[in-house]
C-alpha atoms as a PDB file:
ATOM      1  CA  UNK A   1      91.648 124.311 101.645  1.00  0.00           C
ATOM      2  CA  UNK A   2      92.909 124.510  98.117  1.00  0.00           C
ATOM      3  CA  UNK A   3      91.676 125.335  95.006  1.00  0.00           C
ATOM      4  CA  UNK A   4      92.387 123.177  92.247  1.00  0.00           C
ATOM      5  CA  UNK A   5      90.066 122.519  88.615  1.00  0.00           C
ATOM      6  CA  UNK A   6      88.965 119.806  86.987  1.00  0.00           C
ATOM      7  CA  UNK A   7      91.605 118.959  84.238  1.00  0.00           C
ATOM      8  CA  UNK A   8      89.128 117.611  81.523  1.00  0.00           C
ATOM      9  CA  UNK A   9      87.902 121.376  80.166  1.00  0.00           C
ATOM     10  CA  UNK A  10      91.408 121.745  79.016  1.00  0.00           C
ATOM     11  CA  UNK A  11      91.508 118.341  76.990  1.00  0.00           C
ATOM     12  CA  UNK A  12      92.414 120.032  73.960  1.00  0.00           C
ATOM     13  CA  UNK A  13      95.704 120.790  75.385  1.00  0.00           C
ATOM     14  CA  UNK A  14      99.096 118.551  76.199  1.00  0.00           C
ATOM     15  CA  UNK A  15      99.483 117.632  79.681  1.00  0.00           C
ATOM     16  CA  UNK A  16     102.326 119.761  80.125  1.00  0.00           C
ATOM     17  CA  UNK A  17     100.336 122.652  78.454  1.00  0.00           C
ATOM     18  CA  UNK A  18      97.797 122.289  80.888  1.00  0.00           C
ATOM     19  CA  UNK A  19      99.290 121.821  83.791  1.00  0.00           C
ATOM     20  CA  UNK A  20     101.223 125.085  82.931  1.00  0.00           C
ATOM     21  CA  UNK A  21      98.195 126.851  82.963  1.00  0.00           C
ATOM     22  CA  UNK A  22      96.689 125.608  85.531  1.00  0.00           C
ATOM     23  CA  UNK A  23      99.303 126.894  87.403  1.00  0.00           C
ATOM     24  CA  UNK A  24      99.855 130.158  86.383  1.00  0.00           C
ATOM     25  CA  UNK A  25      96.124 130.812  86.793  1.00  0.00           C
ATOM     26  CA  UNK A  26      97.072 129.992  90.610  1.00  0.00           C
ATOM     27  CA  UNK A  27      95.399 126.767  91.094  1.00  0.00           C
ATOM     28  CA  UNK A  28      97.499 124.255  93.684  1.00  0.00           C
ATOM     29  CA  UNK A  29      95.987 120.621  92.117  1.00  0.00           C
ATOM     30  CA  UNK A  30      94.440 119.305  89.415  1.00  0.00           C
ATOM     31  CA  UNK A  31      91.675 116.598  89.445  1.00  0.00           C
ATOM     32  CA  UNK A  32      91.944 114.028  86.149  1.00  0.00           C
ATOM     33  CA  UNK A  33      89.984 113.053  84.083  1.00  0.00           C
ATOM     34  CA  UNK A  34      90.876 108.562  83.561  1.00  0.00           C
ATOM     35  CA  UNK A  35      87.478 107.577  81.456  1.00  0.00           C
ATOM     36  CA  UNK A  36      83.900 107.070  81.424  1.00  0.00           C
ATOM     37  CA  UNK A  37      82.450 110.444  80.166  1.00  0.00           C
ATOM     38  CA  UNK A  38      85.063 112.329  81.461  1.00  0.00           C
ATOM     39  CA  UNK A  39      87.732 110.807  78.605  1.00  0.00           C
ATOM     40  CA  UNK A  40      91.335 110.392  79.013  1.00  0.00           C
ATOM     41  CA  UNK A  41      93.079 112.953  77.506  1.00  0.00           C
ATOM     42  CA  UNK A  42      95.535 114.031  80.167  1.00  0.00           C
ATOM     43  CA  UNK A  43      95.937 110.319  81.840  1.00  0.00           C
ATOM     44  CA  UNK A  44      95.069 107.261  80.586  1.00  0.00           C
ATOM     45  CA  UNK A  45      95.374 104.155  83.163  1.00  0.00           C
ATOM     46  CA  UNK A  46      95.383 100.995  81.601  1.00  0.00           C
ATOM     47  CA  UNK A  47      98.851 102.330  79.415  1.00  0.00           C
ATOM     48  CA  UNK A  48     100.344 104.200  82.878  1.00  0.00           C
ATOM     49  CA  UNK A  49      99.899 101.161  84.445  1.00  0.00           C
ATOM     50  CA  UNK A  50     101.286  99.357  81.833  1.00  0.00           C
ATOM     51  CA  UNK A  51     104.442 101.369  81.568  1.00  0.00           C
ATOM     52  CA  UNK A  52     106.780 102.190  84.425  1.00  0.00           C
ATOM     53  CA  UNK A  53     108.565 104.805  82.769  1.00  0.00           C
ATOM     54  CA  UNK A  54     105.623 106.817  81.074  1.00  0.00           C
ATOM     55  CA  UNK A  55     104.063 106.612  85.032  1.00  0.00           C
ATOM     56  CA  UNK A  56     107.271 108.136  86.031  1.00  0.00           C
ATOM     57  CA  UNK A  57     107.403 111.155  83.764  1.00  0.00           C
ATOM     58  CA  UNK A  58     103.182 111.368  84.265  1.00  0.00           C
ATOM     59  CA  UNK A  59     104.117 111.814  88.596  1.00  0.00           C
ATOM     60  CA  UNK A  60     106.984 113.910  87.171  1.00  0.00           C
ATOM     61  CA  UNK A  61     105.297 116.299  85.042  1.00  0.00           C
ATOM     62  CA  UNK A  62     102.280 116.821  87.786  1.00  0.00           C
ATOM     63  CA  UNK A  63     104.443 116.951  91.028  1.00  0.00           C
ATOM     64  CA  UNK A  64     107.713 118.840  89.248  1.00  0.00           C
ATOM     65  CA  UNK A  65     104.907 122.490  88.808  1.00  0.00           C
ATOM     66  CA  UNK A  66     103.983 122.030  92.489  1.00  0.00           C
ATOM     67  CA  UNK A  67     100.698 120.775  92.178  1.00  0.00           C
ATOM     68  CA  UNK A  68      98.843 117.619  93.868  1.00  0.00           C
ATOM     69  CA  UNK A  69      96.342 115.240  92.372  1.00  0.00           C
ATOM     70  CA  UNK A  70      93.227 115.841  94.081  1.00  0.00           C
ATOM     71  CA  UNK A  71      91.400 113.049  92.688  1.00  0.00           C
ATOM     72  CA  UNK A  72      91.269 110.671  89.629  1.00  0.00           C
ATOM     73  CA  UNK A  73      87.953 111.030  87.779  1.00  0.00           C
ATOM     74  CA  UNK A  74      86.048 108.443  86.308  1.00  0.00           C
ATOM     75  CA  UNK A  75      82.931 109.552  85.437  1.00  0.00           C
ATOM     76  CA  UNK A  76      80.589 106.599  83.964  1.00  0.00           C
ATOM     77  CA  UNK A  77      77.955 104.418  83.843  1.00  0.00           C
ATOM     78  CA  UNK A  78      78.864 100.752  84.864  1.00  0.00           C
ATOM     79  CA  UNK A  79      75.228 100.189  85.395  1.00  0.00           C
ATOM     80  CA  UNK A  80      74.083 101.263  81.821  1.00  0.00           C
ATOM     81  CA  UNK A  81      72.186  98.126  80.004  1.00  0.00           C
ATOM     82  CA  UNK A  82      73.980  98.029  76.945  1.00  0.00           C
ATOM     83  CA  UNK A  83      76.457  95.384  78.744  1.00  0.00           C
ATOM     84  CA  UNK A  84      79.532  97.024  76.467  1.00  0.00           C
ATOM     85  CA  UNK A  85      79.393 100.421  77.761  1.00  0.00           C
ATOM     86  CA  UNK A  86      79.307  99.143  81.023  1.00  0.00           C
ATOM     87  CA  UNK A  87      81.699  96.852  80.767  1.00  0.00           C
ATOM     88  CA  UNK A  88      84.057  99.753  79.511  1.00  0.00           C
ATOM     89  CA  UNK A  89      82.738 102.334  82.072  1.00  0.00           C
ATOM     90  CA  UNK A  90      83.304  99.661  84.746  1.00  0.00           C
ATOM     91  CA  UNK A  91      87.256  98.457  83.564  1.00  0.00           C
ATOM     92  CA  UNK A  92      87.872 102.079  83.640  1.00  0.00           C
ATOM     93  CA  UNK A  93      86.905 102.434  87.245  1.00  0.00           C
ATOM     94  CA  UNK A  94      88.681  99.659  88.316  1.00  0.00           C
ATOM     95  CA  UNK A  95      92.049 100.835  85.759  1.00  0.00           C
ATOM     96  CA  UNK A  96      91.264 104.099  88.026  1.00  0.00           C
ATOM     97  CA  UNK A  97      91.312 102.494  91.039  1.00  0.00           C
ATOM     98  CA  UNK A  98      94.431 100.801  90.563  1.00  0.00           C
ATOM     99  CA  UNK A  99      96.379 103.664  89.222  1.00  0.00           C
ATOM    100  CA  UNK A 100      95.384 105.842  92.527  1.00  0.00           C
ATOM    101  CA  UNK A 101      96.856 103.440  94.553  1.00  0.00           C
ATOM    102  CA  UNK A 102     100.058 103.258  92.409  1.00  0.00           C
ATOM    103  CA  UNK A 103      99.977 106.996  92.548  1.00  0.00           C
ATOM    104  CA  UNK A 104      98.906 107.609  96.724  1.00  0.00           C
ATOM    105  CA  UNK A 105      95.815 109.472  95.314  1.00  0.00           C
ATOM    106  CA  UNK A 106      92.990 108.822  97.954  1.00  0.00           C
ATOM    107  CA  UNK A 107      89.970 109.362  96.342  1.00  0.00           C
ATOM    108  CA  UNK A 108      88.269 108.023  92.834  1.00  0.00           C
ATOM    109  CA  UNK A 109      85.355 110.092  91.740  1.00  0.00           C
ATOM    110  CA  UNK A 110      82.617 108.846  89.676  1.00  0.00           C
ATOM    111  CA  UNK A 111      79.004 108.575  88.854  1.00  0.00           C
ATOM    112  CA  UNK A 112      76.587 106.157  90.455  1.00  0.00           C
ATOM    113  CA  UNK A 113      75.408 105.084  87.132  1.00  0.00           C
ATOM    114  CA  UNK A 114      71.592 104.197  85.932  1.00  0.00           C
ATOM    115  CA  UNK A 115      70.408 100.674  84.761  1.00  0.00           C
ATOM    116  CA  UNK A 116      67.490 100.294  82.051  1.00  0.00           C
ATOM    117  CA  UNK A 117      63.864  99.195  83.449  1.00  0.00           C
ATOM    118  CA  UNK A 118      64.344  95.409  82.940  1.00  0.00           C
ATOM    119  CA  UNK A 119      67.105  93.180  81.953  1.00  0.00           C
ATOM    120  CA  UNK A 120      65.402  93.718  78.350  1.00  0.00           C
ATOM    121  CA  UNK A 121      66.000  97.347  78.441  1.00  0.00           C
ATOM    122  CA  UNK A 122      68.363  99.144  75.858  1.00  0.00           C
ATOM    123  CA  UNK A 123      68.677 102.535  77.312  1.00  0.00           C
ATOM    124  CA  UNK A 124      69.106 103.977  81.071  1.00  0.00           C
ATOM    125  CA  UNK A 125      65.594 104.995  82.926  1.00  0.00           C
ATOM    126  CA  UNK A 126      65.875 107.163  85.303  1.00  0.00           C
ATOM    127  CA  UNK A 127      62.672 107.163  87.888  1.00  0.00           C
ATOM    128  CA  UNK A 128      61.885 110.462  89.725  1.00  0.00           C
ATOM    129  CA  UNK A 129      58.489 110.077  91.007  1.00  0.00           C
ATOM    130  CA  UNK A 130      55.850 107.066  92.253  1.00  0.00           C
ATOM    131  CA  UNK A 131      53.050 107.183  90.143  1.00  0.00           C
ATOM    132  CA  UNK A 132      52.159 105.507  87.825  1.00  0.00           C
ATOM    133  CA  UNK A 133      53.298 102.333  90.301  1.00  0.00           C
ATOM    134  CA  UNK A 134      55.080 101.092  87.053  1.00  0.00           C
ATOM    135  CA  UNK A 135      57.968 103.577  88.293  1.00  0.00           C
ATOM    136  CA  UNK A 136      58.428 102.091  91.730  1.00  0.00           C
ATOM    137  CA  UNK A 137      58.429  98.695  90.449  1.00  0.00           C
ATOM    138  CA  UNK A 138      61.429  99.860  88.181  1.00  0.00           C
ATOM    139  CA  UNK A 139      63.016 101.413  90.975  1.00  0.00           C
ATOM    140  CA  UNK A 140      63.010  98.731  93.214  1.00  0.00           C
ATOM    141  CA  UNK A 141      64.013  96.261  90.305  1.00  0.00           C
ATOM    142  CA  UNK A 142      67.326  98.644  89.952  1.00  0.00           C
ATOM    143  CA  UNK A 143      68.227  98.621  93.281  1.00  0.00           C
ATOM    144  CA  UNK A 144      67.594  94.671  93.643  1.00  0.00           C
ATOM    145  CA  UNK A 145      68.817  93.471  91.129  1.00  0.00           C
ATOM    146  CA  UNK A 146      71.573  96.175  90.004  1.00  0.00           C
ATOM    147  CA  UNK A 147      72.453  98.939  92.222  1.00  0.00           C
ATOM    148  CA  UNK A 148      73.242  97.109  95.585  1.00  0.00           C
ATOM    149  CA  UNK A 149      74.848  94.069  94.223  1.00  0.00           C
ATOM    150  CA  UNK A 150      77.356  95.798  91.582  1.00  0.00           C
ATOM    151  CA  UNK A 151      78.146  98.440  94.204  1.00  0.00           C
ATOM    152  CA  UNK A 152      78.770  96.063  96.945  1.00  0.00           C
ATOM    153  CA  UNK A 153      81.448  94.616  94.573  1.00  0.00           C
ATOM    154  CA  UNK A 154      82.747  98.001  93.414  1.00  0.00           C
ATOM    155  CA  UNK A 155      83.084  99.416  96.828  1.00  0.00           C
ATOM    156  CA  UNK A 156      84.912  96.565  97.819  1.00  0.00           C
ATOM    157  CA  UNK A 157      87.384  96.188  94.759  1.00  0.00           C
ATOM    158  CA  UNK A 158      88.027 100.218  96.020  1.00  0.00           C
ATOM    159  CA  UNK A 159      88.365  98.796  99.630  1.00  0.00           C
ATOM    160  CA  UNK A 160      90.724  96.509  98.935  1.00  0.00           C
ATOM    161  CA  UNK A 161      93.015  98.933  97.315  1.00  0.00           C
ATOM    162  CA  UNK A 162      93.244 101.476  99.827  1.00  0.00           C
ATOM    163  CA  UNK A 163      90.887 104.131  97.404  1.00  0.00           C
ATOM    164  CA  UNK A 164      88.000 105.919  98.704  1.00  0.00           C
ATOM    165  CA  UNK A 165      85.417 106.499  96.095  1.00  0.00           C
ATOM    166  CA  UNK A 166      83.170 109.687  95.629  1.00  0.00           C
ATOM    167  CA  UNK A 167      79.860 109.275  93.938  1.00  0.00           C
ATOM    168  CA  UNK A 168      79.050 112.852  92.375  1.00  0.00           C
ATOM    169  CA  UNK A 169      75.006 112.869  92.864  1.00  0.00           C
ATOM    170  CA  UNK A 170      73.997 113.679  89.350  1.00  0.00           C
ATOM    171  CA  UNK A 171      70.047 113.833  87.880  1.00  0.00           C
ATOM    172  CA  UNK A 172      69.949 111.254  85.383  1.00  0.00           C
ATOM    173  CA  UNK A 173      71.570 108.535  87.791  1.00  0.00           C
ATOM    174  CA  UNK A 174      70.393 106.657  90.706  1.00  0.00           C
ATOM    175  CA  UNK A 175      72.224 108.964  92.912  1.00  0.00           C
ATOM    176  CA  UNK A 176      71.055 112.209  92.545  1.00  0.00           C
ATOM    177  CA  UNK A 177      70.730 113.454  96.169  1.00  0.00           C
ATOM    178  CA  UNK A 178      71.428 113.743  99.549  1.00  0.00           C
ATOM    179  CA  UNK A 179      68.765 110.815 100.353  1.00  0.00           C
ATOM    180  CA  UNK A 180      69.968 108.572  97.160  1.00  0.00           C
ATOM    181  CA  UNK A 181      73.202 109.092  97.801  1.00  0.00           C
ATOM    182  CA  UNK A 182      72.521 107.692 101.682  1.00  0.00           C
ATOM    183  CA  UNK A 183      70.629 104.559 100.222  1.00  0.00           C
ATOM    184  CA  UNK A 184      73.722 103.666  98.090  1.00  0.00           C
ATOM    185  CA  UNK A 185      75.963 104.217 101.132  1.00  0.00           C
ATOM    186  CA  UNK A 186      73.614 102.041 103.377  1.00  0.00           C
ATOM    187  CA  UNK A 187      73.470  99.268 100.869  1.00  0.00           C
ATOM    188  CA  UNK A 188      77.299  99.064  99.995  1.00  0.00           C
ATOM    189  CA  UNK A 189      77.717  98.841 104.105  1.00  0.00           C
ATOM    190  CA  UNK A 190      81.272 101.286 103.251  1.00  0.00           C
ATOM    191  CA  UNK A 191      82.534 104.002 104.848  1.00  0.00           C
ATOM    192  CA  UNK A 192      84.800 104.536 102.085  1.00  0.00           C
ATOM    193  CA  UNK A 193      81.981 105.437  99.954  1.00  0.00           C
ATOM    194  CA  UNK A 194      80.688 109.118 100.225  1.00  0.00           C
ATOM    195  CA  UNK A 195      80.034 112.517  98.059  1.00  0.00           C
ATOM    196  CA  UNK A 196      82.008 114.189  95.262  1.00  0.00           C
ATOM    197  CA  UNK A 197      79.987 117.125  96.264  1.00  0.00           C
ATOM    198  CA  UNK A 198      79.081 119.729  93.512  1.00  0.00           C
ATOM    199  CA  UNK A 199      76.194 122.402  94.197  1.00  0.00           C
ATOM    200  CA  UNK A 200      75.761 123.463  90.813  1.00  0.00           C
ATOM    201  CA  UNK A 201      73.293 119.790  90.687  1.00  0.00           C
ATOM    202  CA  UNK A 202      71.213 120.632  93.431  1.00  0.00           C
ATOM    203  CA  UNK A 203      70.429 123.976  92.299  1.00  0.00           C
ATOM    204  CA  UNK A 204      68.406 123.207  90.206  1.00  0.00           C
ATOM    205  CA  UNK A 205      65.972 120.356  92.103  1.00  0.00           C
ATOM    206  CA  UNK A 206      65.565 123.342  94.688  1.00  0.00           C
ATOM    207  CA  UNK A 207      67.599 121.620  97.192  1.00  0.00           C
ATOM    208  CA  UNK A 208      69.795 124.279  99.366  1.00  0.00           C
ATOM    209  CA  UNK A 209      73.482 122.866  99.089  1.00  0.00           C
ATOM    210  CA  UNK A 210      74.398 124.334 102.944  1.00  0.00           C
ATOM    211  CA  UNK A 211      71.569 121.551 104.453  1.00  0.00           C
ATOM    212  CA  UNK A 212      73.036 119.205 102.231  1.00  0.00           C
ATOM    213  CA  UNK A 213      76.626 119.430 103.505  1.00  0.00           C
ATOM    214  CA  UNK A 214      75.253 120.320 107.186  1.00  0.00           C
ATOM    215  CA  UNK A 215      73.752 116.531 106.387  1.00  0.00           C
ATOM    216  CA  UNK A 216      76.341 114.669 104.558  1.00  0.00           C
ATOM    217  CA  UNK A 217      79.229 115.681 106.809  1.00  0.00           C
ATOM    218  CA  UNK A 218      82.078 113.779 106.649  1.00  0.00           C
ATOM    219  CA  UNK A 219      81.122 111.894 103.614  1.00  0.00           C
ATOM    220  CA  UNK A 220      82.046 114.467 101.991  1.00  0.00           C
ATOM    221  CA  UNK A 221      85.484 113.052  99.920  1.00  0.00           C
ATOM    222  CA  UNK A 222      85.815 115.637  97.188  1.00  0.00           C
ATOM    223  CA  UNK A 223      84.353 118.484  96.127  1.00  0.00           C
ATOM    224  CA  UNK A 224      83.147 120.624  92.761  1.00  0.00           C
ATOM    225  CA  UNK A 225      82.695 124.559  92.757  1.00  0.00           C
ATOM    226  CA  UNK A 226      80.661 124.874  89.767  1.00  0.00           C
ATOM    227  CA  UNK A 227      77.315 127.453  89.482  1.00  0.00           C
ATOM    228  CA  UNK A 228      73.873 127.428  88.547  1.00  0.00           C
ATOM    229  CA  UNK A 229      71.857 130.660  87.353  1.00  0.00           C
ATOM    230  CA  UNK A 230      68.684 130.144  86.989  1.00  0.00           C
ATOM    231  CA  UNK A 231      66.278 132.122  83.989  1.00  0.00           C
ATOM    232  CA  UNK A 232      63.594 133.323  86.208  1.00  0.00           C
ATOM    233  CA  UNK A 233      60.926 133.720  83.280  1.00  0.00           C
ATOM    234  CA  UNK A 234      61.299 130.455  81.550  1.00  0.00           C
ATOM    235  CA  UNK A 235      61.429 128.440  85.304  1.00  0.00           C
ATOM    236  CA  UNK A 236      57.704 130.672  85.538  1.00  0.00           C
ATOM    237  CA  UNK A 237      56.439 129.326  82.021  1.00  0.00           C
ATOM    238  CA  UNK A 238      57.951 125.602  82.059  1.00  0.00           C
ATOM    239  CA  UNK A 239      59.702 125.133  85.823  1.00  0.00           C
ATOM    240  CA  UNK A 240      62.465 123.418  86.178  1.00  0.00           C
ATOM    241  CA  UNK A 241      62.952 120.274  84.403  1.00  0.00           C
ATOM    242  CA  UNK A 242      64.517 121.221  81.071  1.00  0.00           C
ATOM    243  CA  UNK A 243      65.712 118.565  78.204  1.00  0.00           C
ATOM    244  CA  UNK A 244      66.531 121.432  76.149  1.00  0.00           C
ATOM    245  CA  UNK A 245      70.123 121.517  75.025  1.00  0.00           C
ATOM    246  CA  UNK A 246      72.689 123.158  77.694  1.00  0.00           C
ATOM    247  CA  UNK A 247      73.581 125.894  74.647  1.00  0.00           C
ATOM    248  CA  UNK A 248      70.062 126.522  74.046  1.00  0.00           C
ATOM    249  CA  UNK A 249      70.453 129.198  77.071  1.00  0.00           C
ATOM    250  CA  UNK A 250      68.087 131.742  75.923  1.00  0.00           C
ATOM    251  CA  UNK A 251      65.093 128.805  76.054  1.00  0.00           C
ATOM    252  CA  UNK A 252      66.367 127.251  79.444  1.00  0.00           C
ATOM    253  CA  UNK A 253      65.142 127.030  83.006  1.00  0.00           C
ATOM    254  CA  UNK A 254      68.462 126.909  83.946  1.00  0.00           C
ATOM    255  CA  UNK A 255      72.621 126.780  83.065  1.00  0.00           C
ATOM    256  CA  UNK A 256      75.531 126.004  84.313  1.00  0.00           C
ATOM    257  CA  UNK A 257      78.412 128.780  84.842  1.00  0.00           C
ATOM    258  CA  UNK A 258      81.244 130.048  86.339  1.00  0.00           C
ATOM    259  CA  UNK A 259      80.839 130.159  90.163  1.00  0.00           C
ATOM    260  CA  UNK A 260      80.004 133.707  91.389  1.00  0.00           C
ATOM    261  CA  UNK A 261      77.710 133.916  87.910  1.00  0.00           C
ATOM    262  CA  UNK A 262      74.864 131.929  89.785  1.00  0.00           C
ATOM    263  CA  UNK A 263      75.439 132.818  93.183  1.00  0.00           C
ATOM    264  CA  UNK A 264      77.307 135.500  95.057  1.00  0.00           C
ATOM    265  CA  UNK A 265      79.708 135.607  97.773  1.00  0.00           C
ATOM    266  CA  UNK A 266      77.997 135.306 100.289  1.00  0.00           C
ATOM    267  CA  UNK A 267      76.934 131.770  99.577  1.00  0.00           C
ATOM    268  CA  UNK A 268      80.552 130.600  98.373  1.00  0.00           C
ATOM    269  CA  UNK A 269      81.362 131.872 102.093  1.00  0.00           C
ATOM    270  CA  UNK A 270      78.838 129.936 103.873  1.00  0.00           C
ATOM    271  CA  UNK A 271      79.448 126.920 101.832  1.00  0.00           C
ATOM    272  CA  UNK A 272      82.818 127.107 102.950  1.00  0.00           C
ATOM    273  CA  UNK A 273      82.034 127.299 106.335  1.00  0.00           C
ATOM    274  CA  UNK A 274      79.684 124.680 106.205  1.00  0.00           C
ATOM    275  CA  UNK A 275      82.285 122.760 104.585  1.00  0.00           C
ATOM    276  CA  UNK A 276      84.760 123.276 107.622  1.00  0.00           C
ATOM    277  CA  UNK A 277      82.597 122.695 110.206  1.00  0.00           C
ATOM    278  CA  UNK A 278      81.602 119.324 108.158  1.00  0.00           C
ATOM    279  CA  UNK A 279      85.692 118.309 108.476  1.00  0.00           C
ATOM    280  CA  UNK A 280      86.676 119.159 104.864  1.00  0.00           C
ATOM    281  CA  UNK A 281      89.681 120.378 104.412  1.00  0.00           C
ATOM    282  CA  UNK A 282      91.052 119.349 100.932  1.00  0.00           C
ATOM    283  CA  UNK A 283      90.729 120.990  97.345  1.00  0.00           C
ATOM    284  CA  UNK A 284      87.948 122.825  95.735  1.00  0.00           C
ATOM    285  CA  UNK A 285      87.979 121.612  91.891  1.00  0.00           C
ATOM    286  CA  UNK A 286      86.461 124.286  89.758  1.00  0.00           C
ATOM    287  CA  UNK A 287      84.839 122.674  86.666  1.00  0.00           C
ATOM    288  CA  UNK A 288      84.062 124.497  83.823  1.00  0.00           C
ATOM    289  CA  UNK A 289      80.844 123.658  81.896  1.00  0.00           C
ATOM    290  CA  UNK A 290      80.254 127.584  80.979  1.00  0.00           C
ATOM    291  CA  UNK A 291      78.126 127.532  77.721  1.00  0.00           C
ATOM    292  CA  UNK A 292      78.400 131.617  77.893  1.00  0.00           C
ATOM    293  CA  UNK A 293      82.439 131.857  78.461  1.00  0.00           C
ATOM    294  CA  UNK A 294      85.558 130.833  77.695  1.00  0.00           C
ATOM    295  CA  UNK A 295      87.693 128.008  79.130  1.00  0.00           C
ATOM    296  CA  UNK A 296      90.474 130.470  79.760  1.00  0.00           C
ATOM    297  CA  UNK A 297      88.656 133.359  80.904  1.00  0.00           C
ATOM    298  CA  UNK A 298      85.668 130.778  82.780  1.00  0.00           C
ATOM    299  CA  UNK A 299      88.818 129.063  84.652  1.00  0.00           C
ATOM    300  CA  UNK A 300      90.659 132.528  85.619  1.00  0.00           C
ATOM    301  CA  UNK A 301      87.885 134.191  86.904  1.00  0.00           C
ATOM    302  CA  UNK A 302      86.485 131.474  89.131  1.00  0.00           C
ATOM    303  CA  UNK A 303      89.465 131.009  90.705  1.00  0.00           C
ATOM    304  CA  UNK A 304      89.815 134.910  91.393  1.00  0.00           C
ATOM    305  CA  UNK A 305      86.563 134.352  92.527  1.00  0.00           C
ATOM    306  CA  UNK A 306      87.528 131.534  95.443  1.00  0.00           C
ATOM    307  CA  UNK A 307      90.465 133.119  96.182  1.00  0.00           C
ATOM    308  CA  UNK A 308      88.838 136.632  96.844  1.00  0.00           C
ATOM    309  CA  UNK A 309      85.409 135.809  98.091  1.00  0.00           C
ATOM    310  CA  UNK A 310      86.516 132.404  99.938  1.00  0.00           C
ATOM    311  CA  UNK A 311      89.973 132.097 100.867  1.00  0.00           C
ATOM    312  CA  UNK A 312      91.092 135.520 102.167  1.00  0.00           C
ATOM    313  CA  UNK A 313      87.699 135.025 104.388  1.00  0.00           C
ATOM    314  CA  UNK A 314      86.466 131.929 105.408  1.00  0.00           C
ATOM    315  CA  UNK A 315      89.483 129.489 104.469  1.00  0.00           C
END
């Protein structure tokens, strides 16, 4: 395995900047971010694709420092109802698509995406339990009438192109877990659909990411080392769904940080494991969404982290 970050917390910088730090911090690839949520800073499809000579100098500048793609990330919401985000969210995918193939890069990461309740609706609604009924009837209605078909298409459109996609279960989206996540792949009927997995999501819902990978196995295409510490007191007063902003830490159930903040060694060790005996063998992509440390110093340690606590043991 490798470890490699997720290019998009360095989006204030050039590409050439960052890919000169990502390298001298000791990573091996890089994972882009090419729309949706996840912006375009570092690589922007529609104009590589557009322009044979800035695609040259784009492979150039990532290949010439030694370091390999691990995936193009699209992170989005083609399902969302207001039909011109998802129009935009779902011509970036494709744009994303099309560029990995131009480029050799396997896999496409994104979000499953969330519709509204009704063709009527105006805003995503996410349903996470069955009563009152209202909520199943709006969860069936998604799947229906939005989830299957779209994704069908989508998986396809990948298919066709020779891209495997990885849907990063998220809360907020129709794929949010390990039994989501196997509805999606059972209604798109493709095997190159499977799991950009990231722990740091299932945390928090109190799933235990080793059973997860121990069940997804080898649809696992991709994969996030990002951590989740969780505020003991404030889970005991208000558990753990929390709205409150991600820099309101004091007040949270929970927050994101650097891996080895949330969780020691030895689970980073046994994920890894779990991860081998599951038939990965590709890149780690740390991804930085720290809200108590610095890109610079969030992004150095974690990968001091992998390299000490995963790769000189289990990798």
């Amino acid at each position: 395995m490798k470890v490699g970050v997720f290019a998009v917390l360095l989006a204030d910088r050039l590409l050439e900047e960052a890919l000169d730090f990502v390298k001298e911090v000791g990573c091996e690839a890089v994972e882009l971010g090419t729309g949706g949520y996840s912006g375009k800073a570092h690589c922007d499809p529609e104009r590589l694709l557009k322009d044979a000579g800035a695609l040259k100098e784009f492979r150039q500048a990532v290949e010439g420092r030694g370091l390999e793609i691990s995936a193009l990330s699209c992170h989005g919401n083609p399902l969302h109802p207001d039909k011109d985000i998802a129009r935009a969210h779902d011509e970036d995918f494709r744009d994303t698509v099309r560029l990995a193939a131009e480029l050799g890069v396997e896999t496409v990461v994104t979000f499953s995406g969330c519709p509204g309740d009704s063709e009527g609706s105006k805003r995503p609604n996410w349903v996470t339990c069955p009563w009152p009924p209202d909520f199943l009837k709006t969860l069936e209605w998604q799947w229906n009438e939005r989830v299957g078909p779209e994704w069908k298409e989508a998986a396809s459109f990948a298919e066709e192109h020779g891209v495997k996609v990885a849907i990063e279960p998220h809360p907020g989206f129709v794929v949010y877990n390990t039994d989501s996540f196997q509805r999606l792949r059972e209604e798109v009927s493709g095997e190159n659909v499977g799991v950009n997995f990231d722990p740091s999501h299932l945390f928090w819902q109190q799933a235990d990411p080793l059973a997860c990978v121990r069940e997804l196995k080898d649809a696992i295409f991709h994969v996030h080392a990002k951590d989740t510490w969780v505020d003991v007191q404030n889970t005991r007063r208000n558990g753990m769904l929390d709205a409150k902003k991600y820099s309101d830490v004091v007040h949270r159930s929970w927050t994101f940080r650097t891996v080895g903040y949330g969780h020691g060694q030895e689970f980073w060790r046994a994920l890894a494991s779990e991860l081998r005996l599951a038939g990965y063998d590709w890149v780690i992509s740390i991804e930085h969404e720290d809200p108590l440390m610095g890109v610079n110093e969030g992004l150095e340690k974690a990968v001091r982290f992998l390299k000490d606590a995963v790769i000189g043991e289990a990798w």
